[in-house]
N, C-alpha and C. Protein backbone atom coordinates (compact mmCIF):
# COMPACT_ATOMS: atom_id res chain seq x y z
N UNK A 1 112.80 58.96 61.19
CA UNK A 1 112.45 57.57 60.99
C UNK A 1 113.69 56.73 60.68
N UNK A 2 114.58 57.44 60.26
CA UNK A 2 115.84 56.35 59.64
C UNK A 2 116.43 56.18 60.49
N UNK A 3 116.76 57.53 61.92
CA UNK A 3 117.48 57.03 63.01
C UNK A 3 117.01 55.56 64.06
N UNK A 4 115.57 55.70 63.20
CA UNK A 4 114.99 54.43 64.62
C UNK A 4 115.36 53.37 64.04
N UNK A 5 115.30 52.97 62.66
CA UNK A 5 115.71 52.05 61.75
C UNK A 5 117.24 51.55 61.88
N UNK A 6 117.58 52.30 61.98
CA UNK A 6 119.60 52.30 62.45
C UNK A 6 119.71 52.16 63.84
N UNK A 7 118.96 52.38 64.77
CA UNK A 7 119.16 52.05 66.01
C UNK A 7 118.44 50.08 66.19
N UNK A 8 117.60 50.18 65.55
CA UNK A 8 116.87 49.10 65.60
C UNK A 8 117.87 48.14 65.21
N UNK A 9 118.27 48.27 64.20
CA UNK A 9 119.17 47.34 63.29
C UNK A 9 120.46 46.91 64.01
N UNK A 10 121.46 47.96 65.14
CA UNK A 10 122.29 47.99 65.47
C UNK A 10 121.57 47.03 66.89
N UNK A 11 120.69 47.18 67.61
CA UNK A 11 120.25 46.22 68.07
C UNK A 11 120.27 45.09 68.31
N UNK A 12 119.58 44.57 66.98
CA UNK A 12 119.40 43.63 66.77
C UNK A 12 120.46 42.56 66.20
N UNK A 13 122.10 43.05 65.62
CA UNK A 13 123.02 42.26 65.30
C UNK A 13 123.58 41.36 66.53
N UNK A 14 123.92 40.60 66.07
CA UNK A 14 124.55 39.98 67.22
C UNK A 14 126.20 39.73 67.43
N UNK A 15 126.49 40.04 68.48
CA UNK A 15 128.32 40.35 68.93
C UNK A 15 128.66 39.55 68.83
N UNK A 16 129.45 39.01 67.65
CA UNK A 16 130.69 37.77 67.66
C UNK A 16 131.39 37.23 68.73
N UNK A 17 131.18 36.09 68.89
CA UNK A 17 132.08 35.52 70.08
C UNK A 17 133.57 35.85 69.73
N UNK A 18 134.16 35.88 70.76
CA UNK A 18 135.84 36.47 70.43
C UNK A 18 136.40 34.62 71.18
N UNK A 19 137.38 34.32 70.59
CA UNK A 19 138.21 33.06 70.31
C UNK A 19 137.95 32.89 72.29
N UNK A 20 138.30 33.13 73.12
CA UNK A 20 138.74 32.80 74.30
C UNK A 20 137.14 33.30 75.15
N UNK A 21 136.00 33.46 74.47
CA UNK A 21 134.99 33.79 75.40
C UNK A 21 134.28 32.97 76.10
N UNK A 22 135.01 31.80 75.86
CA UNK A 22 134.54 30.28 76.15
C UNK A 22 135.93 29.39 76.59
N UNK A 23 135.64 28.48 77.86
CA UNK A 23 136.91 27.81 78.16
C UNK A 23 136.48 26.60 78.77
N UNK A 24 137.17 25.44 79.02
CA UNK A 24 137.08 24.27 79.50
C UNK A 24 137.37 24.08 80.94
N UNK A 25 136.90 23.40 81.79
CA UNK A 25 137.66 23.82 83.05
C UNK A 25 138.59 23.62 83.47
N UNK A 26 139.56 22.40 82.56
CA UNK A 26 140.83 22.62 82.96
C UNK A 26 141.47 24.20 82.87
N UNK A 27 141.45 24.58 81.91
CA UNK A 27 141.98 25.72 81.58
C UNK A 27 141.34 26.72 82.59
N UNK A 28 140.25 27.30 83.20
CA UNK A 28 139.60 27.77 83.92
C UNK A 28 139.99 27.91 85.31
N UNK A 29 139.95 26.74 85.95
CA UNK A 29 140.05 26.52 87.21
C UNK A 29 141.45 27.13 87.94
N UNK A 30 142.26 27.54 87.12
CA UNK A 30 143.42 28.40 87.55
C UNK A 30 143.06 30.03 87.41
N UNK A 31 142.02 30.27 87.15
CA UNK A 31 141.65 32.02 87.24
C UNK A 31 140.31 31.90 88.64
N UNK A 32 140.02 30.82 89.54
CA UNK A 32 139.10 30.97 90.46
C UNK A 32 139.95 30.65 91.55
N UNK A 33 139.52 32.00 92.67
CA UNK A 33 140.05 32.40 94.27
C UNK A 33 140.03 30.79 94.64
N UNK A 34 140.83 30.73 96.05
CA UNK A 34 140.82 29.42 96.76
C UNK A 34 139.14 29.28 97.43
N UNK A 35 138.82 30.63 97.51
CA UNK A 35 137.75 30.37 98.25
C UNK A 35 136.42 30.08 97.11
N UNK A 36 136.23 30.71 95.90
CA UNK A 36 135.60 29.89 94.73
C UNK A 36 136.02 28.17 94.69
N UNK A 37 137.29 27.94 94.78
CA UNK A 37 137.41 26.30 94.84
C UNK A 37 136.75 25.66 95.35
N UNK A 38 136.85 26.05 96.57
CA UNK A 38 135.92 25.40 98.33
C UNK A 38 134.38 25.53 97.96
N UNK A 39 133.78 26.28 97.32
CA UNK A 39 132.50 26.39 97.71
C UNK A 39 132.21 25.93 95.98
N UNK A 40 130.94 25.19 96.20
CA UNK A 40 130.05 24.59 94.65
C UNK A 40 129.58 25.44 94.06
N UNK A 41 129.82 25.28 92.73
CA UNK A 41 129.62 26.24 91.94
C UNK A 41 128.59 25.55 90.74
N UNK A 42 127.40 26.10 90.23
CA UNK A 42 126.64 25.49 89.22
C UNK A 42 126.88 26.40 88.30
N UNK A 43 127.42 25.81 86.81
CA UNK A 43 127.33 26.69 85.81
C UNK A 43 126.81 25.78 84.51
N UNK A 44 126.72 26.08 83.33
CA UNK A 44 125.95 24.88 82.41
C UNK A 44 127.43 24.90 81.14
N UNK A 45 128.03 23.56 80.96
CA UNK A 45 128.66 23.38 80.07
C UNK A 45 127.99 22.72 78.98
N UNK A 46 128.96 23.03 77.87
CA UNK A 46 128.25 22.57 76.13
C UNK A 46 129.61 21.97 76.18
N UNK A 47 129.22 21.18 74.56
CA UNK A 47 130.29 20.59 73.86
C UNK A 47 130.96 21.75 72.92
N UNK A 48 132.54 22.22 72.68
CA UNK A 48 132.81 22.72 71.97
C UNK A 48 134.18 22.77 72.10
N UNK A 49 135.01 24.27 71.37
CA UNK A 49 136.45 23.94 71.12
C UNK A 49 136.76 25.31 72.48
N UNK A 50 137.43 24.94 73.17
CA UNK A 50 138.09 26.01 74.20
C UNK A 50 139.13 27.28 73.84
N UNK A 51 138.79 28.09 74.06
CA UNK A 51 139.57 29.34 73.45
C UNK A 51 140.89 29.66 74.10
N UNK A 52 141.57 28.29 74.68
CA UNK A 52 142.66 28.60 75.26
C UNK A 52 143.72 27.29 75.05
N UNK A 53 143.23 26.70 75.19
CA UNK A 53 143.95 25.40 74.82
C UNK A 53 143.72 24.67 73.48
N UNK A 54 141.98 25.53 72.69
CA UNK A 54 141.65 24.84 71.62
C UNK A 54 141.66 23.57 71.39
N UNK A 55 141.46 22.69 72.45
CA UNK A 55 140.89 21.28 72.33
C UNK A 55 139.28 21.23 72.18
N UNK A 56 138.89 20.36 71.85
CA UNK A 56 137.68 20.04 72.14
C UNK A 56 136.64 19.38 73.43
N UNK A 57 136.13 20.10 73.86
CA UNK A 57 135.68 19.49 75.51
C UNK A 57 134.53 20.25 75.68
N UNK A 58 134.13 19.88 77.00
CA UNK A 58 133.06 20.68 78.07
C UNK A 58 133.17 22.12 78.08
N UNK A 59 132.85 23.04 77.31
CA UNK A 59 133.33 24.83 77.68
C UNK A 59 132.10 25.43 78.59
N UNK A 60 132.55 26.58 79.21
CA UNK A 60 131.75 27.32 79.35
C UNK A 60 131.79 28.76 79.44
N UNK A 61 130.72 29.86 79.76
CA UNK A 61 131.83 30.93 79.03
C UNK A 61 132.51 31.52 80.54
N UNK A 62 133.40 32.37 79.98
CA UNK A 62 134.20 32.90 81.17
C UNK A 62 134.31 33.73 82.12
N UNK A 63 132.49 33.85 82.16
CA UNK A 63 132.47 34.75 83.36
C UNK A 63 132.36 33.51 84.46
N UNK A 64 132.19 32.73 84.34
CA UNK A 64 132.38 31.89 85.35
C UNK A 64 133.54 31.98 85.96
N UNK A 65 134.55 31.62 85.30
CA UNK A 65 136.02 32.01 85.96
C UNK A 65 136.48 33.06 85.91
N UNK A 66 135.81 34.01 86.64
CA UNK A 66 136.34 35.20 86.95
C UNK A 66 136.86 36.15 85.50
N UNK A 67 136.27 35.80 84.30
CA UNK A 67 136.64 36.95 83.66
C UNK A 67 138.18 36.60 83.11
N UNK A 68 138.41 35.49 83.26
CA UNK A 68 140.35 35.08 82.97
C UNK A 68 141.14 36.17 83.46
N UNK A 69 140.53 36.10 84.98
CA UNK A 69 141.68 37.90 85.29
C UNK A 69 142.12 36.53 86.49
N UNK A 70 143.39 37.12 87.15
CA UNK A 70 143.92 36.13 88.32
C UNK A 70 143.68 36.91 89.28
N UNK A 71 143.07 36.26 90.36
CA UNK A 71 142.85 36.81 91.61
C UNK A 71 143.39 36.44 93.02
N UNK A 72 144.20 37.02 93.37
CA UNK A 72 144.98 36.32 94.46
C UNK A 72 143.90 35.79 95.99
């Protein structure tokens, strides 16, 4: 019974955002292919602080831009 309780619990915490899991699209738009540029992309931005430039703006998180990996 205690293992279900400890599994349950571990569950249910929730994973801290890490500083850069969120970005603005200035900052962004240099980790998406030429061919992501060309074609429309819908993603949903909030108001908040960007984990890369740490301004305050439009973020969103970064799987949109590819994960902040560069892709030639």
């Amino acid at each position: 019974m205690r293992n279900l309780v400890l599994k349950k619990k571990k569950f249910m915490t929730k994973k801290k955002a890490r500083k850069s899991d969120y970005v603005c699209s200035k900052c962004g738009v240099d980790y998406l292919t030429q061919e992501q540029k060309d074609k429309a992309q819908i993603c949903t931005f909030f108001l908040g602080t960007c984990g890369l430039c740490n301004e305050h703006a439009a973020i969103t998180h970064i799987r949109n831009y590819n994960y902040l990996n560069k892709k030639e």
